[in-house]
Protein backbone atom coordinates (compact mmCIF):
# COMPACT_ATOMS: atom_id res chain seq x y z
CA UNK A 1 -15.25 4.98 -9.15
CA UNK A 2 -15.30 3.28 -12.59
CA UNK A 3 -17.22 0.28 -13.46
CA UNK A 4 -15.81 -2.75 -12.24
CA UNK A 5 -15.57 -5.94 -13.16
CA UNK A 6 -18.18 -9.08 -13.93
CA UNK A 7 -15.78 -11.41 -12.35
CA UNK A 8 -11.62 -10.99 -11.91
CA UNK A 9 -9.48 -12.86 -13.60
CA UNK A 10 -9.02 -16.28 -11.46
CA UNK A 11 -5.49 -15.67 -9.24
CA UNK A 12 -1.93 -17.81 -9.54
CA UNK A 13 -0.26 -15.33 -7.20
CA UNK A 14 -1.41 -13.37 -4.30
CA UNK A 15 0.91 -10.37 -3.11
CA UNK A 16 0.40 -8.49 -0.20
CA UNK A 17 0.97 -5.09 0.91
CA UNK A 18 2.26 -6.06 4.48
CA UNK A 19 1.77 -2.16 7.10
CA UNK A 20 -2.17 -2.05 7.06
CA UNK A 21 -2.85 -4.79 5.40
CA UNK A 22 -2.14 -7.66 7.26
CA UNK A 23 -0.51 -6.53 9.97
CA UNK A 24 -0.81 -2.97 12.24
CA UNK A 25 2.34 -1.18 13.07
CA UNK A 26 1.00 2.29 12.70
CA UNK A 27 2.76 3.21 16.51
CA UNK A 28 5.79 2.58 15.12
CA UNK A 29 5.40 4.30 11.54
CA UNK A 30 3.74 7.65 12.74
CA UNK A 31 6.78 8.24 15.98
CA UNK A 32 9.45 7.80 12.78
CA UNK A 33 7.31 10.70 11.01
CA UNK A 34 7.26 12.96 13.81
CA UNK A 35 10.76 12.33 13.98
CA UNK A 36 11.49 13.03 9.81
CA UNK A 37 9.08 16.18 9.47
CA UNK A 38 11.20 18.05 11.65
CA UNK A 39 14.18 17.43 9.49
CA UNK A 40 12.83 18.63 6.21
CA UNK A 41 14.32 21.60 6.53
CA UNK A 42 17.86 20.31 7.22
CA UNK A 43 17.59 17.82 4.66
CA UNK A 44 16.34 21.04 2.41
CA UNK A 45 13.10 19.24 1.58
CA UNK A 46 10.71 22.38 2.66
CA UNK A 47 11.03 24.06 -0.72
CA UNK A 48 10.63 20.94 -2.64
CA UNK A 49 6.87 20.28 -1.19
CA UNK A 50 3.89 20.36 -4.01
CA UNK A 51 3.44 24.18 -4.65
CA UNK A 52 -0.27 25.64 -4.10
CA UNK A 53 -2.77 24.53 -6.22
CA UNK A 54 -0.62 21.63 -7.29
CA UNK A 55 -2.45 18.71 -4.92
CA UNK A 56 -4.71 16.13 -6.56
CA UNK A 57 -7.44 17.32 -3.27
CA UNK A 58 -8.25 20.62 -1.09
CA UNK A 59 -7.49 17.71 1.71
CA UNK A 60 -4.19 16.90 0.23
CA UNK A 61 -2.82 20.54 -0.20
CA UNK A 62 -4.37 21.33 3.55
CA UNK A 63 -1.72 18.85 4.60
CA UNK A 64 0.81 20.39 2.52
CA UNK A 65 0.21 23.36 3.88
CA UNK A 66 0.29 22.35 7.43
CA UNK A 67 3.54 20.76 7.32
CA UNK A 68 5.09 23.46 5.35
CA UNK A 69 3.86 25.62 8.18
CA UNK A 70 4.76 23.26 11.08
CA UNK A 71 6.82 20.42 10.06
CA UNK A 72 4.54 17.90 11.47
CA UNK A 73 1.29 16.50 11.01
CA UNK A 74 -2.41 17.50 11.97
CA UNK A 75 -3.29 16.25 14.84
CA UNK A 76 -6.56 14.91 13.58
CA UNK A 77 -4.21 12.93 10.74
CA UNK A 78 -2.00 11.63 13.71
CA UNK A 79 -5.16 10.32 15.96
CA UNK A 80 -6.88 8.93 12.63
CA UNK A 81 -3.77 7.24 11.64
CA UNK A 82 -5.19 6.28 8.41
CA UNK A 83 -2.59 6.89 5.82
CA UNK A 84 0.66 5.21 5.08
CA UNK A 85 4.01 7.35 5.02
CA UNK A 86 4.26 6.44 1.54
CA UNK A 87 0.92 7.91 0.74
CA UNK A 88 2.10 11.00 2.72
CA UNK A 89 5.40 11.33 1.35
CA UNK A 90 3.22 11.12 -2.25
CA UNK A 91 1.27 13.76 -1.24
CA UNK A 92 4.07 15.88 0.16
CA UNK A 93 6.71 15.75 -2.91
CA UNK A 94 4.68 14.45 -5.71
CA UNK A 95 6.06 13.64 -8.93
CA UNK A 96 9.95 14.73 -7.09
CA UNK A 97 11.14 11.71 -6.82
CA UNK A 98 14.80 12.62 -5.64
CA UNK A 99 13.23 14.09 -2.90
CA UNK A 100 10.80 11.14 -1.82
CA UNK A 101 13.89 8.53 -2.01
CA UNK A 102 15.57 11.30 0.27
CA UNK A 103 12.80 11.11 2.73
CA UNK A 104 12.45 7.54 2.80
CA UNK A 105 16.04 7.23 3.82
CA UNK A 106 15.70 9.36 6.34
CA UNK A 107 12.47 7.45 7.75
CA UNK A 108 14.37 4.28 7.35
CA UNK A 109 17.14 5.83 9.81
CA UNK A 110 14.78 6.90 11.85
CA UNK A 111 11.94 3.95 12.07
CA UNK A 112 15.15 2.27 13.68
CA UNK A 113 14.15 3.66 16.85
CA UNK A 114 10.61 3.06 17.30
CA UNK A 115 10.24 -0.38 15.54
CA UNK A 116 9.09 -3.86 17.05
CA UNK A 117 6.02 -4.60 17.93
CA UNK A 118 3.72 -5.71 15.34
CA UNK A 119 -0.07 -6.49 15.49
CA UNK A 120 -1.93 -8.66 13.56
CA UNK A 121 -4.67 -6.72 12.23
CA UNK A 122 -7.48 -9.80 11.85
CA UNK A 123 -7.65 -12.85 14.25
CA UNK A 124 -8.76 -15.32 11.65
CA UNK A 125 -5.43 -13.48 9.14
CA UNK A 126 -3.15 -16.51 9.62
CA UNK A 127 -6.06 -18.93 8.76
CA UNK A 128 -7.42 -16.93 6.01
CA UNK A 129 -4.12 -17.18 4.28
CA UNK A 130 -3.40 -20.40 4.68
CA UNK A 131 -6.64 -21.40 3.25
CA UNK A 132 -5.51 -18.78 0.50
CA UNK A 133 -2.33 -20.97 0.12
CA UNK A 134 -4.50 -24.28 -0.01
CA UNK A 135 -6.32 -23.58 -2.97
CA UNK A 136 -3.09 -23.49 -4.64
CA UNK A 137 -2.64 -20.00 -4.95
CA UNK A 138 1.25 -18.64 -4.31
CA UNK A 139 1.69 -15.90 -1.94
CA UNK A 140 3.85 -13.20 -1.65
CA UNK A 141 4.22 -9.97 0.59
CA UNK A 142 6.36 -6.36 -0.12
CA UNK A 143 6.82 -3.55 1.66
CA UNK A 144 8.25 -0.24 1.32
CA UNK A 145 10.24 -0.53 4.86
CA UNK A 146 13.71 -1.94 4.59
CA UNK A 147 14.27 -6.04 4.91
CA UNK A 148 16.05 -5.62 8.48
CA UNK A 149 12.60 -4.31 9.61
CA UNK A 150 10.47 -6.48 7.90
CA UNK A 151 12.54 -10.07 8.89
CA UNK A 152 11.98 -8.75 12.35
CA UNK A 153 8.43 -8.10 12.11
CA UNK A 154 7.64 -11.49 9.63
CA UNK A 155 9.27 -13.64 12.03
CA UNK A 156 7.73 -11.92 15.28
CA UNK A 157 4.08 -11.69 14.43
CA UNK A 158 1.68 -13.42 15.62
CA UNK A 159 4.02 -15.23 18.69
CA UNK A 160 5.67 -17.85 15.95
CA UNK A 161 6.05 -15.58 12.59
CA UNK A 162 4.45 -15.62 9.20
CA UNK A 163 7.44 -16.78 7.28
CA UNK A 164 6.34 -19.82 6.42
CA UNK A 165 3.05 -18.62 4.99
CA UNK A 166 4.87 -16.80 1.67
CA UNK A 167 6.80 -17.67 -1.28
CA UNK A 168 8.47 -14.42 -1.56
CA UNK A 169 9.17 -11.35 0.48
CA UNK A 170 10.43 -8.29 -1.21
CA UNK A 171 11.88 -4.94 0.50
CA UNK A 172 11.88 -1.54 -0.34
CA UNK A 173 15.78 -1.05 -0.19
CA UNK A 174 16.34 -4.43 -2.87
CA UNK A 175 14.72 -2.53 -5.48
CA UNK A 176 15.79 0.41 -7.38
CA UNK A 177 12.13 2.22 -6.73
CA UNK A 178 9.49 2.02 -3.89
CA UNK A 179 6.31 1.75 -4.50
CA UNK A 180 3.85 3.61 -5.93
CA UNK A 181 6.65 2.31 -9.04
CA UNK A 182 5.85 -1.42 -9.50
CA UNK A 183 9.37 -2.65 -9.00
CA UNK A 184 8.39 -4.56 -5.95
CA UNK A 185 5.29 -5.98 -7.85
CA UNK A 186 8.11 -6.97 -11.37
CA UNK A 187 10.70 -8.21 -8.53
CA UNK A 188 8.21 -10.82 -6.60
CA UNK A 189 6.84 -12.22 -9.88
CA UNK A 190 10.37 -12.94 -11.69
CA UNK A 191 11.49 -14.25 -8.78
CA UNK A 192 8.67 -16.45 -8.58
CA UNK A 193 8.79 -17.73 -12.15
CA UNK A 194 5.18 -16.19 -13.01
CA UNK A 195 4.06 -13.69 -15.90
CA UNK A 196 3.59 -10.34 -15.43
CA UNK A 197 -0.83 -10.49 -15.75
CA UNK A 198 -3.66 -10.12 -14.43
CA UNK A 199 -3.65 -13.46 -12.58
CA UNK A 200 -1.73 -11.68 -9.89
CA UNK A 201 -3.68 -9.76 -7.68
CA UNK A 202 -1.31 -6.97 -5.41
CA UNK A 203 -3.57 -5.86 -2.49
CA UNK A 204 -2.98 -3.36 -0.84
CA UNK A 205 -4.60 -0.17 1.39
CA UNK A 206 -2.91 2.68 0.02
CA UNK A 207 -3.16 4.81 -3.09
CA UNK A 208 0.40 4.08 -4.08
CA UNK A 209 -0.97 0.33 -3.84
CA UNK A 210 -3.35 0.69 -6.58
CA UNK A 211 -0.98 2.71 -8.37
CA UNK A 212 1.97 0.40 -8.81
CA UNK A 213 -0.46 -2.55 -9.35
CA UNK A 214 -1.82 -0.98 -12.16
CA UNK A 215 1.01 -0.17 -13.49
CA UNK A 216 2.65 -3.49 -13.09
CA UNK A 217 0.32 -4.85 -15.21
CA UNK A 218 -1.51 -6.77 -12.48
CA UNK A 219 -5.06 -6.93 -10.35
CA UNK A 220 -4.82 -3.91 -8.23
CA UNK A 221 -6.96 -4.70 -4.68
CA UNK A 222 -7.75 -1.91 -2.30
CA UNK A 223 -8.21 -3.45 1.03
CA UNK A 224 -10.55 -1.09 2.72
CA UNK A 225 -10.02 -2.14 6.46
CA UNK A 226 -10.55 1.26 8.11
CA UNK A 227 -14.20 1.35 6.03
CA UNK A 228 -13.34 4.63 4.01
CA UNK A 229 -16.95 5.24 2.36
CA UNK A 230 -17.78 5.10 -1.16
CA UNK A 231 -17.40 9.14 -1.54
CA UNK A 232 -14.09 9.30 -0.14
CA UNK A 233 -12.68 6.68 -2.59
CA UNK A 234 -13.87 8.74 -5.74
CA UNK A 235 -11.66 11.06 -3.95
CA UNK A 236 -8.82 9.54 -3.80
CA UNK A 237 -8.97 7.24 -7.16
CA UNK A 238 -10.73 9.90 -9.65
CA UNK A 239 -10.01 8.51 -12.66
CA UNK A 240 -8.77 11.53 -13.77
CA UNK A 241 -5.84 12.01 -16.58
CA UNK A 242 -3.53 12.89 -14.12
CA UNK A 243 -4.69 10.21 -11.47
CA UNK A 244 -6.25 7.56 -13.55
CA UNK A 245 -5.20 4.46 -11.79
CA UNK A 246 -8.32 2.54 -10.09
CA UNK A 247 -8.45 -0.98 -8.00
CA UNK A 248 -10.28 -3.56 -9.90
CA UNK A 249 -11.96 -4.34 -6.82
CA UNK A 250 -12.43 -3.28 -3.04
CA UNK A 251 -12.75 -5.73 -0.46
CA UNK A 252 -13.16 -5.20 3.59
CA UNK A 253 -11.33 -8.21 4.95
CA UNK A 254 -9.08 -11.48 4.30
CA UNK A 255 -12.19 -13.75 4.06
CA UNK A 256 -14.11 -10.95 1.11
CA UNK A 257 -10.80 -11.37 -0.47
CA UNK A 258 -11.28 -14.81 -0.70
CA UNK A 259 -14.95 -14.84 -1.60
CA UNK A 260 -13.70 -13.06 -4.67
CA UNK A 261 -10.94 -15.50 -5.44
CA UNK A 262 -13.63 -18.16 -5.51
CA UNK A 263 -15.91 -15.74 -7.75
CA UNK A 264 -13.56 -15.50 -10.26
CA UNK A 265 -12.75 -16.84 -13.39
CA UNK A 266 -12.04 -15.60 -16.76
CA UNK A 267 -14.18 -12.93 -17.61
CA UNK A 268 -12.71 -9.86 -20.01
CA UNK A 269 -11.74 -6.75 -18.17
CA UNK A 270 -14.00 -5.28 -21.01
CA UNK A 271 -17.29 -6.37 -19.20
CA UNK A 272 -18.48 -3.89 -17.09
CA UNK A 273 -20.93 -3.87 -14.09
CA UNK A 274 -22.09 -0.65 -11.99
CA UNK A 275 -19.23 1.04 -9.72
CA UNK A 276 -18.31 -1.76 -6.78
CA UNK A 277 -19.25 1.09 -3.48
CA UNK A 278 -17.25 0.50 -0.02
């Protein structure tokens, strides 16, 4: 990955992916995708998937491949559960964007069925953002999923909800693109009355994180919770021309996150320090 980094500029806003970031509802996500692969071909979505040769990785057009041949996922993908539909959709469709917004509908119509529980993904997550909040930081959280999913799951988590712990919550169906587009990212900070800059850090797990945080204009965070290693995330952020976008910093859990909030300060994104590994 490329040099990161001395220190990150010091945070006024903190948005949050919510799915595998903060909270685990990977159950719920992967039944809607065995129920939307199946329908590609209805929704005539096969012959729209990334051509051969097209994929950023050999990994990425592998699971083309496989779903063009089977309309459904690996099985090694399903039991790993390590990447968001978002990501997959990206991988599936690339830069078709007619056909990704066609796909998310169809998830959205189908995540209806399998959607609910919701688990907290650290114990210490509620105090670690509330000590997030305390040093006067504001907080926000977006997600790709539609807001009748995501009131149910904010208000559900954790026995008495999260609500209360965020400024602003913004949905993938209230903007006119999902993420990896920075709408979401452009939509929490006018609403909040804050600059687009790099005093907001968007942290997230996914590529299409890094990618619309970077594009907004913003701190792009990857939040490395499933401990991909340091090889695996050249992979996936290669700093290529076509795939240039890179997180500014990669951080294994709520309380690393806010070690680095107290690191920072105001140091240029010009000053550069060896690559940050996993």
């Amino acid at each position: 990955m490329r040099p990161m980094p001395i220190r990150l500029p010091r945070p006024r806003v903190l948005l949050f992916d919510w799915h595998a970031t903060l909270v685990d509802t990977m159950d719920a996500m992967y039944y809607a995708l065995d129920d939307v692969l199946p329908r590609l071909g209805p929704l005539g979505l096969l012959n729209r998937l990334v051509p051969p040769g097209e994929s950023k990785t050999a990994e990425d057009e592998r699971l083309v491949q496989y779903v063009r041949q089977h309309t459904s996922l690996h099985p090694k993908i399903k039991t790993e559960r390590r990447i968001s539909r978002t990501d997959i959709f990206e991988l599936l469709f690339g830069a078709d964007e007619e056909a990704k917004q066609i796909a998310h509908r169809e998830f959205d119509a189908l995540y209806e069925r399998h959607f609910g529980a919701v688990r907290v993904l650290e114990p210490d997550a509620r105090q670690q953002l509330l000590g997030l909040r305390a040093r006067g930081i504001k907080l926000g959280v977006l997600s790709n999923r539609a807001r009748r999913f995501m009131a149910h799951e904010i208000y559900t988590v954790d026995a008495t909800g999260w609500h209360d712990l965020f400024d602003v919550m913004v949905c993938g169906d209230e903007v006119p693109r999902r993420k990896p587009f920075p709408d979401l990212i452009l939509s929490a900070l006018q609403q909040l009355g804050e600059p687009t800059d790099a005093h907001c850090w968007y942290v997230g797990d996914s590529v299409s994180d890094i990618v619309a945080g970077a594009t907004a204009g913003v701190t792009p965070v990857f939040y490395n919770g499933v401990g991909w290693d340091d090889a695996w995330l050249q992979k996936i952020f290669p700093n290529t021309p076509r795939h240039p976008h890179q997180p500014e910093a990669v951080i294994a859990s709520l309380a690393d996150l806010a070690e680095r909030v107290d690191a920072a300060g105001g140091a240029s994104r010009t000053d550069r320090v060896p690559p940050l590994t996993a």
